[in-house]
C-alpha atoms as a PDB file:
ATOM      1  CA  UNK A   1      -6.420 113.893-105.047  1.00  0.00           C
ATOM      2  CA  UNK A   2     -10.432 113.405-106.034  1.00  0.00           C
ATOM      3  CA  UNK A   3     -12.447 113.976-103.120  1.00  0.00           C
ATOM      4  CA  UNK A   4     -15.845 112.647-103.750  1.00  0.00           C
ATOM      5  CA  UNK A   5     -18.903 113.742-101.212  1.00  0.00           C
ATOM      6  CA  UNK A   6     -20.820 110.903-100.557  1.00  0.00           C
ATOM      7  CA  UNK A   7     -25.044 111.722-100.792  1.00  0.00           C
ATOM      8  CA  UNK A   8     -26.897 110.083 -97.585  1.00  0.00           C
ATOM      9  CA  UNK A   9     -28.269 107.029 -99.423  1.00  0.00           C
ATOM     10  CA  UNK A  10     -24.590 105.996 -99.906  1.00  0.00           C
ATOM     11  CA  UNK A  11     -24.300 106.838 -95.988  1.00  0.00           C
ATOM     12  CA  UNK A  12     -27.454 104.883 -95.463  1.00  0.00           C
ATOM     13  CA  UNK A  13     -25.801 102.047 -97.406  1.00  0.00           C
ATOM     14  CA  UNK A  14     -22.577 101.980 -96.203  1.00  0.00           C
ATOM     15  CA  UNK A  15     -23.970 101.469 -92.622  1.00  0.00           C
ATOM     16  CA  UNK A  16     -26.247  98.334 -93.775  1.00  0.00           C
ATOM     17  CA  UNK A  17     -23.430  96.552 -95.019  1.00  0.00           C
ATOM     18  CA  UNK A  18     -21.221  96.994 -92.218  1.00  0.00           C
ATOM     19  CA  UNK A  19     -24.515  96.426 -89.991  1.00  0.00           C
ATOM     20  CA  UNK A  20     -25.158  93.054 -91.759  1.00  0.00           C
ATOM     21  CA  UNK A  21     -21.992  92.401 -93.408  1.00  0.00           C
ATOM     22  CA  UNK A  22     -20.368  92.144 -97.071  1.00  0.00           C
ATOM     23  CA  UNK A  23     -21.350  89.306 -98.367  1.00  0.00           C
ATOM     24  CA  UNK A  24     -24.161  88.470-101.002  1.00  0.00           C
ATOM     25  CA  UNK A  25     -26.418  86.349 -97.961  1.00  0.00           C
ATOM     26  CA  UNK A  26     -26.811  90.319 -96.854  1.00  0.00           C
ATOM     27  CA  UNK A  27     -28.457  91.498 -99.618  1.00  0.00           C
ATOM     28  CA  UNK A  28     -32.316  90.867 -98.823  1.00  0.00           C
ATOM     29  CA  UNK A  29     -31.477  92.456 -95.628  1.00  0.00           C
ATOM     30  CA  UNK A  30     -30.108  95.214 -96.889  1.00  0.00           C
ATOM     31  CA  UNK A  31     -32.961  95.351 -99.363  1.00  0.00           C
ATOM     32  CA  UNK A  32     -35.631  95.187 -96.670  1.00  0.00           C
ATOM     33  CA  UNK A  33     -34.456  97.896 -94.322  1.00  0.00           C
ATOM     34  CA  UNK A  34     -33.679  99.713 -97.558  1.00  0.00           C
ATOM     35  CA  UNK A  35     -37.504  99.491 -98.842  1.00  0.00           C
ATOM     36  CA  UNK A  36     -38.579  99.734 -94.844  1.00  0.00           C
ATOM     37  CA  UNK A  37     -37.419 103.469 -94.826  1.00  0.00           C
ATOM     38  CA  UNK A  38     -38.568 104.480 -98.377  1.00  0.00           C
ATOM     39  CA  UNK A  39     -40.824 102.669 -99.557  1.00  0.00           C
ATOM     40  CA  UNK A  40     -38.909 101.435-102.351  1.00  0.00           C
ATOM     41  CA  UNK A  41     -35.786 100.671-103.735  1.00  0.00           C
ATOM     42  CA  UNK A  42     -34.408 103.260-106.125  1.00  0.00           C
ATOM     43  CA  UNK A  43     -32.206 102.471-109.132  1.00  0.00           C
ATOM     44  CA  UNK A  44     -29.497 104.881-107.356  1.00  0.00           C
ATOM     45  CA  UNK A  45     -29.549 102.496-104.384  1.00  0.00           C
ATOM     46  CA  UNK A  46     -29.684  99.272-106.541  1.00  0.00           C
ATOM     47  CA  UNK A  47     -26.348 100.283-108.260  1.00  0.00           C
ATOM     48  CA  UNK A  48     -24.680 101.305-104.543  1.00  0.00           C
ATOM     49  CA  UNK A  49     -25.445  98.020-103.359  1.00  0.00           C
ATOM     50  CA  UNK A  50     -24.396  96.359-106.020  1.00  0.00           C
ATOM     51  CA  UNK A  51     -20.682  97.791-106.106  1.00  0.00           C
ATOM     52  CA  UNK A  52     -20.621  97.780-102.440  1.00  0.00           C
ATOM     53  CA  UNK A  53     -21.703  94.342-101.736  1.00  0.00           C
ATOM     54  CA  UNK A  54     -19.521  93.525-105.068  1.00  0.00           C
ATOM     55  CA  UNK A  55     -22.376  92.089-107.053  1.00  0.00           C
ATOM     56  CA  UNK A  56     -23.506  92.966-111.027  1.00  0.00           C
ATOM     57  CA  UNK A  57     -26.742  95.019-110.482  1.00  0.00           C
ATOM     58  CA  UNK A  58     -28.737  92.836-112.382  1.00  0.00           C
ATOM     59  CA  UNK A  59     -28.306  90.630-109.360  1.00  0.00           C
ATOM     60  CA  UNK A  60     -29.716  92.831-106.922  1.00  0.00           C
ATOM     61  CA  UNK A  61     -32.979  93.529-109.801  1.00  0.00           C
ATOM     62  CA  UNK A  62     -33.660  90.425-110.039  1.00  0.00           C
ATOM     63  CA  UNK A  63     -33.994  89.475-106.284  1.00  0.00           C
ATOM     64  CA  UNK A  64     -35.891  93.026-106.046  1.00  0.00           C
ATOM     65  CA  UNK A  65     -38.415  91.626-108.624  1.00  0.00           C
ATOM     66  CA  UNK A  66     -38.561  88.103-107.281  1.00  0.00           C
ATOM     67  CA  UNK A  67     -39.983  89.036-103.891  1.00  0.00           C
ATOM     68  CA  UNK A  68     -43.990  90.886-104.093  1.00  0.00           C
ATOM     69  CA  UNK A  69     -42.866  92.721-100.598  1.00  0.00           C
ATOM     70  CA  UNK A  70     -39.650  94.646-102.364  1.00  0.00           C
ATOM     71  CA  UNK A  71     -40.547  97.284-104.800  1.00  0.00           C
ATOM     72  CA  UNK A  72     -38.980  99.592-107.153  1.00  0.00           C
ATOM     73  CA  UNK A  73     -41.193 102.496-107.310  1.00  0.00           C
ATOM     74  CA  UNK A  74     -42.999 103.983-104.273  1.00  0.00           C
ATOM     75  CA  UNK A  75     -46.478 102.762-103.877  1.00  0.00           C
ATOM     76  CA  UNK A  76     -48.757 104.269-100.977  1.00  0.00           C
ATOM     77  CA  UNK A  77     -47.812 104.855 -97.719  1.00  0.00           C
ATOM     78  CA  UNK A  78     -49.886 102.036 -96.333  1.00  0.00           C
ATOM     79  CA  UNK A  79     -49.174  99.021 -98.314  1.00  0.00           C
ATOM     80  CA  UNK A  80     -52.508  96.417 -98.143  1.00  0.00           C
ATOM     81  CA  UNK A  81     -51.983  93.298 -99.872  1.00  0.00           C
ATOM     82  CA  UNK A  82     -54.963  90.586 -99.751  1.00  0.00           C
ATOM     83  CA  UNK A  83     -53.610  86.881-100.309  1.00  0.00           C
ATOM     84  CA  UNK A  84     -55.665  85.636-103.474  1.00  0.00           C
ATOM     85  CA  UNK A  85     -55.298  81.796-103.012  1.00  0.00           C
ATOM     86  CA  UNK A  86     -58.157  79.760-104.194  1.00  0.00           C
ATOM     87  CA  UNK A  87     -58.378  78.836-100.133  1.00  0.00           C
ATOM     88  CA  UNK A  88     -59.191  82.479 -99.942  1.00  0.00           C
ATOM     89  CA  UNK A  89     -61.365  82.603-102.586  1.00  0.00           C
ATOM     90  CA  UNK A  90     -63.368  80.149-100.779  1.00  0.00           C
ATOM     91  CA  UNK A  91     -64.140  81.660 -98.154  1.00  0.00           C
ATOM     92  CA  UNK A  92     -65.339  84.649 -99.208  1.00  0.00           C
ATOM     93  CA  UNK A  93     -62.516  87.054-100.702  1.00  0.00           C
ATOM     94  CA  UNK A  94     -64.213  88.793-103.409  1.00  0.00           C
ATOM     95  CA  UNK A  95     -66.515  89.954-101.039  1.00  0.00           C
ATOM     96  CA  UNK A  96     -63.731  91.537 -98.889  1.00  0.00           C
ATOM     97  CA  UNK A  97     -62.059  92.956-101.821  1.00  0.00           C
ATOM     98  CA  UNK A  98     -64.660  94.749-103.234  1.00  0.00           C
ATOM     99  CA  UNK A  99     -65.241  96.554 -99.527  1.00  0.00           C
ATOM    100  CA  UNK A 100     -61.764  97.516 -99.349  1.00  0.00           C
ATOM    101  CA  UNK A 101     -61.931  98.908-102.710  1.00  0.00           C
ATOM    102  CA  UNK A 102     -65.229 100.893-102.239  1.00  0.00           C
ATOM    103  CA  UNK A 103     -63.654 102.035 -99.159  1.00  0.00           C
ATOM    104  CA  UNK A 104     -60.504 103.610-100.569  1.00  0.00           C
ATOM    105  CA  UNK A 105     -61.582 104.666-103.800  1.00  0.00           C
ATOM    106  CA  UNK A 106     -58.854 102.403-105.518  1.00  0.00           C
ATOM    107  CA  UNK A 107     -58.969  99.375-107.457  1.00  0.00           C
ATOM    108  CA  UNK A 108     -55.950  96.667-107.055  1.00  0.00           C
ATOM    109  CA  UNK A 109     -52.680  97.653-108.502  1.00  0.00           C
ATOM    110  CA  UNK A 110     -53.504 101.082-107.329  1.00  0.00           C
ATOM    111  CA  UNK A 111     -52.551 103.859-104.570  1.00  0.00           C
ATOM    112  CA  UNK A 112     -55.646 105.809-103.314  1.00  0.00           C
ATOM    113  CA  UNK A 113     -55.688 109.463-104.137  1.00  0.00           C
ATOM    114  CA  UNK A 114     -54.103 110.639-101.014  1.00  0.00           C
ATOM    115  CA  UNK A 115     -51.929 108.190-101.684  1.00  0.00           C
ATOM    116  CA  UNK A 116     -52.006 106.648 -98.250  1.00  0.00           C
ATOM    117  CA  UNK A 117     -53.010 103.555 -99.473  1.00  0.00           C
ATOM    118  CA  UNK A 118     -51.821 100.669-102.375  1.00  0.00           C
ATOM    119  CA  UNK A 119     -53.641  97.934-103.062  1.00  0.00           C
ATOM    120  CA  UNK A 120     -51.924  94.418-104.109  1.00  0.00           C
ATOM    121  CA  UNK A 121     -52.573  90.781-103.938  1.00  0.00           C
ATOM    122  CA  UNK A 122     -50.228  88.345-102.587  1.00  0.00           C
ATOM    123  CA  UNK A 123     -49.647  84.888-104.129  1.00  0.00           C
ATOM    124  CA  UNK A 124     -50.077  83.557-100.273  1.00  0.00           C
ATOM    125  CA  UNK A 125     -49.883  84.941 -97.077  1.00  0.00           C
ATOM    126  CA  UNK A 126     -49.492  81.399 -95.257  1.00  0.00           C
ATOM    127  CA  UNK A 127     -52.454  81.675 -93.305  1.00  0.00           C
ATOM    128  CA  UNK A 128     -55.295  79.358 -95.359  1.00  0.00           C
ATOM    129  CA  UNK A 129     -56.467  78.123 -92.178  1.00  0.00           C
ATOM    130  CA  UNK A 130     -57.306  81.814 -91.627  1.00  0.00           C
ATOM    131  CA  UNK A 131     -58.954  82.860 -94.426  1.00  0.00           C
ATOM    132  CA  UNK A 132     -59.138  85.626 -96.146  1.00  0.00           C
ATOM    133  CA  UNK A 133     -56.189  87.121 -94.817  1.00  0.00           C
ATOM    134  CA  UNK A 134     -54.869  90.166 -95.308  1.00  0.00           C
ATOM    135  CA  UNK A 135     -51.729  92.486 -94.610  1.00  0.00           C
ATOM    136  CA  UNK A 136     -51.905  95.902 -94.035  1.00  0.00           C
ATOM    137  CA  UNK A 137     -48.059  96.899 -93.985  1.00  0.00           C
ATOM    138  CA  UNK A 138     -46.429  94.375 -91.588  1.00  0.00           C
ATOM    139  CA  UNK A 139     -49.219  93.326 -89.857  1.00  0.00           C
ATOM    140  CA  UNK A 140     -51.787  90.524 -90.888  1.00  0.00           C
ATOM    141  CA  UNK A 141     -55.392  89.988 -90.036  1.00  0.00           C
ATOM    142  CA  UNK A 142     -57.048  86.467 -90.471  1.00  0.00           C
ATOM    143  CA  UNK A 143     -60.785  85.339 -91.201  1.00  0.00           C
ATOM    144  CA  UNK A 144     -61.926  88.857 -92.620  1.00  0.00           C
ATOM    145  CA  UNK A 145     -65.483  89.986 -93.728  1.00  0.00           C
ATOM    146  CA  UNK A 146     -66.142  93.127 -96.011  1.00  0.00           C
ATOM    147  CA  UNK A 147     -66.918  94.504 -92.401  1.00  0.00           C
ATOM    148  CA  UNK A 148     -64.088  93.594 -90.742  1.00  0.00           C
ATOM    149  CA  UNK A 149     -61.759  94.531 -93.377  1.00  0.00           C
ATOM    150  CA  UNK A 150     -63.424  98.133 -93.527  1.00  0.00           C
ATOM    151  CA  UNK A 151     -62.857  98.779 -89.811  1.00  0.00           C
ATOM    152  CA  UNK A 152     -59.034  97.160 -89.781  1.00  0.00           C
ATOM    153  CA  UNK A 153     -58.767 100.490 -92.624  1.00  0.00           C
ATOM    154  CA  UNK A 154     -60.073 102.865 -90.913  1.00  0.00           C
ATOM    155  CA  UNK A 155     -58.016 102.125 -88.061  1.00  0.00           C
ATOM    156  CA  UNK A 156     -54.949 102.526 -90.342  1.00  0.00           C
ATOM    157  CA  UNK A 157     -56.544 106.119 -91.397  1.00  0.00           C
END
């Protein structure tokens, strides 16, 4: 008889799916609370989803790729995203960006050297009554100045 040892991701796994079931509607949740505790979603945890939720891999890519809050490499501990809608743009986002840039010493697409920080824009944060707008890992600040934005950071530090 093979006796295979199972690693803890597949552990990790294994509990999801019987947390939130079997079935392919369980996959984003399995994805989020996946990328929730590290940052990412490794190709090693792709494929174990995959064959345990009974899907082709490619599947689970694809809806890995699809959504900007999924990732498959590890970015920065604290994830900042800034929504970069032309509402935003309006009212004042370059202004903000260039702030939160100066302040970590990172451009956009980047993690900061102590890599407690990465830097992304969102297509829309849903909030262009509130503009700019801004995430900082789950939560989201509205109506932002250069100022503003600074401070929300160093609160995060």
């Amino acid at each position: 008889m093979l006796v295979v040892e199972k690693n803890a991701l597949t552990e990790e796994i294994e509990s999801l799916v019987q947390r939130f079931g079997k079935d392919r509607s369980s996959l984003l949740k399995i994805l989020h609370e996946i990328q929730k505790t590290h940052r990412h979603i490794p190709d090693f945890a792709q494929q174990e989803i995959a064959r345990l939720l009974d899907i082709h891999p490619v599947e689970v890519y694809s809806v890995i790729t699809f959504y900007a809050f999924l990732n498959t490499e590890p970015k920065g501990r604290n994830l900042v995203r800034v929504c970069k809608t032309i509402t935003c743009d309006l009212q004042g986002k370059d202004a903000v960006c260039k702030a939160i840039e100066r302040e970590l010493g990172c451009k956009f697409g980047e993690s900061s050297k102590d890599n407690k920080f990465y830097l992304e824009y969102a297509n829309c944060l849903g909030l262009c009554d509130m503009g700019p707008a801004m995430a900082v890992n789950e939560r989201v600040y509205t109506n932002l100045t250069p100022e503003k934005a600074v401070e929300i950071l160093n609160g995060v530090k």
